[in-house]
C-alpha atoms as a PDB file:
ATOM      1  CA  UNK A   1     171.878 164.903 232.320  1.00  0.00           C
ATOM      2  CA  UNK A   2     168.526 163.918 230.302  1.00  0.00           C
ATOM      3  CA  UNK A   3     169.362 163.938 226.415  1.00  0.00           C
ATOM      4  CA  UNK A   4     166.469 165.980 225.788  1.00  0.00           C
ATOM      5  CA  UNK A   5     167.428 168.547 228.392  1.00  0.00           C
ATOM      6  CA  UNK A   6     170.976 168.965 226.551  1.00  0.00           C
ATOM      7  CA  UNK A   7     169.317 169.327 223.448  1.00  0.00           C
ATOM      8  CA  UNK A   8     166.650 171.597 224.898  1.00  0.00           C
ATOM      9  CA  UNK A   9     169.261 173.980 225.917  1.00  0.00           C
ATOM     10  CA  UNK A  10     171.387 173.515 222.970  1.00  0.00           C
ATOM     11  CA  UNK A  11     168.975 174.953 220.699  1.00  0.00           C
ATOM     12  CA  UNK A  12     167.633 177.307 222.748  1.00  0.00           C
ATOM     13  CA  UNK A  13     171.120 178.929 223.126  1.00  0.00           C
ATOM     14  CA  UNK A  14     172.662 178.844 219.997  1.00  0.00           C
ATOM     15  CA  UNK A  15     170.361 181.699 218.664  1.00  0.00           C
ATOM     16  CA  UNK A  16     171.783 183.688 221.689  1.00  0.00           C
ATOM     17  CA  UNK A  17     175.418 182.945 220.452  1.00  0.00           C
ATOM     18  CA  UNK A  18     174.823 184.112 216.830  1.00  0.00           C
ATOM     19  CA  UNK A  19     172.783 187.140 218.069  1.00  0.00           C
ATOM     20  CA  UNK A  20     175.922 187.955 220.879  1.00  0.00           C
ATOM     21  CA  UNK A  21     178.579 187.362 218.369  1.00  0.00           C
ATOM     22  CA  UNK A  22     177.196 189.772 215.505  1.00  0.00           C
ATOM     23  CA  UNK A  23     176.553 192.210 218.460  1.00  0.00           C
ATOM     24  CA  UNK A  24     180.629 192.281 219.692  1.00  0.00           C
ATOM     25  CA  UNK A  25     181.422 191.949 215.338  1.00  0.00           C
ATOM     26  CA  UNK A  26     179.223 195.530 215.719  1.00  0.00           C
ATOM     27  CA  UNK A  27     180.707 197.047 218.982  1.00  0.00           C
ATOM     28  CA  UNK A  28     184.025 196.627 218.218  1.00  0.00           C
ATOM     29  CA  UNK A  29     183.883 196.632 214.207  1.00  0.00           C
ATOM     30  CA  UNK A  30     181.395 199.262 213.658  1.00  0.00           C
ATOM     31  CA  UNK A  31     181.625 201.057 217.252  1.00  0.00           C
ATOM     32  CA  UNK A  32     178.228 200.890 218.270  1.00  0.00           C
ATOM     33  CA  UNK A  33     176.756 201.940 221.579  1.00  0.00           C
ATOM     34  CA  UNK A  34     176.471 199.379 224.518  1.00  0.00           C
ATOM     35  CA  UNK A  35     172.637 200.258 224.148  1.00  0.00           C
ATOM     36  CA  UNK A  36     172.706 199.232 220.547  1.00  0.00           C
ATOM     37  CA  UNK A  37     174.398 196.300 221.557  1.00  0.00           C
ATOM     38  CA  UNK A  38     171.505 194.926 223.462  1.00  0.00           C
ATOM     39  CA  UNK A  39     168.922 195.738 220.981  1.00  0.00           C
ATOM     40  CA  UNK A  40     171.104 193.786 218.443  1.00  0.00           C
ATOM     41  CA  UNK A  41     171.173 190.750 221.073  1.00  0.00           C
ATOM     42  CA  UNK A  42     167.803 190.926 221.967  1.00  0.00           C
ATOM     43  CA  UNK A  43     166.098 191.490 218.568  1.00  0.00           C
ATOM     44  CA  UNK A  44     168.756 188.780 217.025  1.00  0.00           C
ATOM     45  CA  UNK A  45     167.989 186.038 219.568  1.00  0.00           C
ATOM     46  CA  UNK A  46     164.030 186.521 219.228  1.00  0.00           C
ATOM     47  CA  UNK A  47     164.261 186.810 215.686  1.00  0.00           C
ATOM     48  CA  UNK A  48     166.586 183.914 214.901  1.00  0.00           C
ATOM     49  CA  UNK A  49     164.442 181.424 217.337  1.00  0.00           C
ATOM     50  CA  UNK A  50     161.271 182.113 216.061  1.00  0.00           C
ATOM     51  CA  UNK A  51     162.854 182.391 212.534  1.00  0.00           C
ATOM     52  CA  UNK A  52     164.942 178.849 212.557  1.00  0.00           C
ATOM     53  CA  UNK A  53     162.574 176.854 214.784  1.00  0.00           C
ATOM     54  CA  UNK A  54     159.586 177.731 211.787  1.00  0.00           C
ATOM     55  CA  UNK A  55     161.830 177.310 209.063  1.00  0.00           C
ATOM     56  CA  UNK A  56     163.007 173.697 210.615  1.00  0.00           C
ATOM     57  CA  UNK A  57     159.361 172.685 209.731  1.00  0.00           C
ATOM     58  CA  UNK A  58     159.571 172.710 206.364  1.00  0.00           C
ATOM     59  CA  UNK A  59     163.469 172.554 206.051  1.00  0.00           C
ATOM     60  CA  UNK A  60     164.352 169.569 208.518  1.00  0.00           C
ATOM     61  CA  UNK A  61     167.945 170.812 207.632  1.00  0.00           C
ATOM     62  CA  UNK A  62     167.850 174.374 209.272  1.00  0.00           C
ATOM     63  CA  UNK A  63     167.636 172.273 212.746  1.00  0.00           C
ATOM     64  CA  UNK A  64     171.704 171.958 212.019  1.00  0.00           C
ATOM     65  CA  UNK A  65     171.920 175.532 212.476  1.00  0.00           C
ATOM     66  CA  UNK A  66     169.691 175.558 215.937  1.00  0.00           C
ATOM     67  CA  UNK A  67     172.825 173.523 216.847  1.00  0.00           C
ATOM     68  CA  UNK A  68     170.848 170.248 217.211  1.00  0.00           C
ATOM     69  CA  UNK A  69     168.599 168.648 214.647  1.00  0.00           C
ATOM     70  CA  UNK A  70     165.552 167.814 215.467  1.00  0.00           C
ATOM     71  CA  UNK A  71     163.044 169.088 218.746  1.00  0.00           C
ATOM     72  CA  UNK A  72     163.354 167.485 221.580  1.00  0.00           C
ATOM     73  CA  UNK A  73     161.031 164.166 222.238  1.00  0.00           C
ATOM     74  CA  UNK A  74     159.418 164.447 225.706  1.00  0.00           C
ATOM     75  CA  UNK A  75     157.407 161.243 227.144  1.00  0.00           C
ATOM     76  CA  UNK A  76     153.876 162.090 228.277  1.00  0.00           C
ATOM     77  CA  UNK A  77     153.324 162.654 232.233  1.00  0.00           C
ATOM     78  CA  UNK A  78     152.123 159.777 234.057  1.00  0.00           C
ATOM     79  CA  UNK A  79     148.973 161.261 234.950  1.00  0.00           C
ATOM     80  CA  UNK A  80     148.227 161.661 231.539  1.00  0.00           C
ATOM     81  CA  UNK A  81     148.831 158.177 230.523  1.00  0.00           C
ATOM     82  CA  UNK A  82     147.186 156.455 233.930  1.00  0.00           C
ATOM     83  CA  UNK A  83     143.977 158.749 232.654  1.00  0.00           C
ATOM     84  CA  UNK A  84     144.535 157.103 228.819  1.00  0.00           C
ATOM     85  CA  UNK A  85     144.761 154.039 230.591  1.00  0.00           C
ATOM     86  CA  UNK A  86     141.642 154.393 232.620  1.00  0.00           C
ATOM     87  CA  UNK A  87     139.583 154.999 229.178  1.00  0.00           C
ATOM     88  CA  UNK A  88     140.969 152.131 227.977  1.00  0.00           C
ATOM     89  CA  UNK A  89     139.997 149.600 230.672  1.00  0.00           C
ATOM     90  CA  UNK A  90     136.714 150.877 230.757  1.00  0.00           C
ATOM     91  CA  UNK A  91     136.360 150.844 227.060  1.00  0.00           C
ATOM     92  CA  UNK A  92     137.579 147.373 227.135  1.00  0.00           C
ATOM     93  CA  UNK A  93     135.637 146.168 230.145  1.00  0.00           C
ATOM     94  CA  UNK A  94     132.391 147.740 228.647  1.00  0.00           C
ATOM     95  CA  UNK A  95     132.765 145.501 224.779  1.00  0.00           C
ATOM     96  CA  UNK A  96     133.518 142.635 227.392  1.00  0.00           C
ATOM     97  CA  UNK A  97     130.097 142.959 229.472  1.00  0.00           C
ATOM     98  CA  UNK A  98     128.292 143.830 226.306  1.00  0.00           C
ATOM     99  CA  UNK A  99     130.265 139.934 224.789  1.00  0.00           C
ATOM    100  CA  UNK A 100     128.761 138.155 228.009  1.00  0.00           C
ATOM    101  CA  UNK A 101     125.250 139.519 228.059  1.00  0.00           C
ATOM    102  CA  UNK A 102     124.504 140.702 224.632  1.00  0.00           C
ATOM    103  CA  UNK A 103     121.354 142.831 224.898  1.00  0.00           C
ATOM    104  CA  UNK A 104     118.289 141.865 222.762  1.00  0.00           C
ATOM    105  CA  UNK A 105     117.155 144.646 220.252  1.00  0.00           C
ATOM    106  CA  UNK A 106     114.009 145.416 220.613  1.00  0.00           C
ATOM    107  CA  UNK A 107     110.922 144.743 217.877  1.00  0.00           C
ATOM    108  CA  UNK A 108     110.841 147.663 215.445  1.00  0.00           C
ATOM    109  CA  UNK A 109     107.667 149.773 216.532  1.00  0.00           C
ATOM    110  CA  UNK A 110     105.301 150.171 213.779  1.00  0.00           C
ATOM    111  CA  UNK A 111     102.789 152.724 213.470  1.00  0.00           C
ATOM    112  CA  UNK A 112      99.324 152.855 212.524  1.00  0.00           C
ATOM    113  CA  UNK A 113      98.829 154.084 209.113  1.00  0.00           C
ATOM    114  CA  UNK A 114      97.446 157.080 208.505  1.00  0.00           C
ATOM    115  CA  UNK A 115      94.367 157.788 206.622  1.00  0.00           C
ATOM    116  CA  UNK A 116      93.408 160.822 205.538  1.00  0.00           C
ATOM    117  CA  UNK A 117      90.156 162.206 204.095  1.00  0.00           C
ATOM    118  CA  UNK A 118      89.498 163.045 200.573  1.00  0.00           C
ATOM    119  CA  UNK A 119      90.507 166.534 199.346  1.00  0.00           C
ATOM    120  CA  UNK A 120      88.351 169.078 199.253  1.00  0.00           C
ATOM    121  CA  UNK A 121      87.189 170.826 196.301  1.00  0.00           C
ATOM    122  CA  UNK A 122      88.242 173.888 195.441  1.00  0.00           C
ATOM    123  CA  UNK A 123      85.268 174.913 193.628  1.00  0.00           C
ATOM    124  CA  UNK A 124      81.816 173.959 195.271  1.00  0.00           C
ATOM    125  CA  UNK A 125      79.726 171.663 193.873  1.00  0.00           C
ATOM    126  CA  UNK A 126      76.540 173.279 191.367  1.00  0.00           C
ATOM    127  CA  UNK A 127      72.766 171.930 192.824  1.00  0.00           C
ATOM    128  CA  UNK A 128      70.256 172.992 190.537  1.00  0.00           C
ATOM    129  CA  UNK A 129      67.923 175.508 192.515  1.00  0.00           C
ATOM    130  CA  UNK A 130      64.959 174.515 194.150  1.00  0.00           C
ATOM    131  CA  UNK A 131      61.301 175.063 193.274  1.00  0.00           C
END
């Protein structure tokens, strides 16, 4: 069996086991209903696994009590690394053609300069009147 399968199942069932012990500790301690029961199984499991697999984030320590420490390691699917691949050849073939035949830059293109016509005045000239 994989490792990380065992593990997998490990920590996903030890919240179960807590949840389904306190549940018979409160059937046959505390004489609780069979539908109570569930409720307590149900709402311990969800509550534990979401509780201990956050907490194991910031405690690495709590993963103990998940019955396992640390998640599971899973390698990536081969399609996913034949497609990393892929971008990698071509990344690597493309610096390689670019080695070979280095492309000539191009002169800088330089504009005309502008020349613009004196302001105008903002109050006209005076002529003396005529005559």
């Amino acid at each position: 069996m994989n490792p990380n399968l065992l593990k997998a199942l490990i920590r996903t069932l030890t919240p179960l086991v807590y949840s389904s012990v306190a549940a018979v500790i409160a059937h046959f301690g505390y004489h609780v209903s069979n539908s109570t029961v569930i409720q307590i199984v149900s709402a311990g499991f969800a509550g534990l696994t979401i509780l201990l697999h956050s907490a194991e984030v910031k405690w690495p320590w709590v993963g103990g009590l998940l019955g396992w420490f640390g998640a599971p390691q899973y390698t990536p699917s081969t399609k996913t690394t034949v497609v990393s691949l892929e971008a990698q050849v071509a990344a690597l073939t493309a610096q390689l053609e670019e080695a070979a035949h280095p492309t000539v830059p191009s002169a800088p293109v330089v504009s005309a300069p502008v020349v613009t016509a004196p302001p105008t005045p903002i109050i006209p000239p005076v002529t003396p009147p005529v005559g």
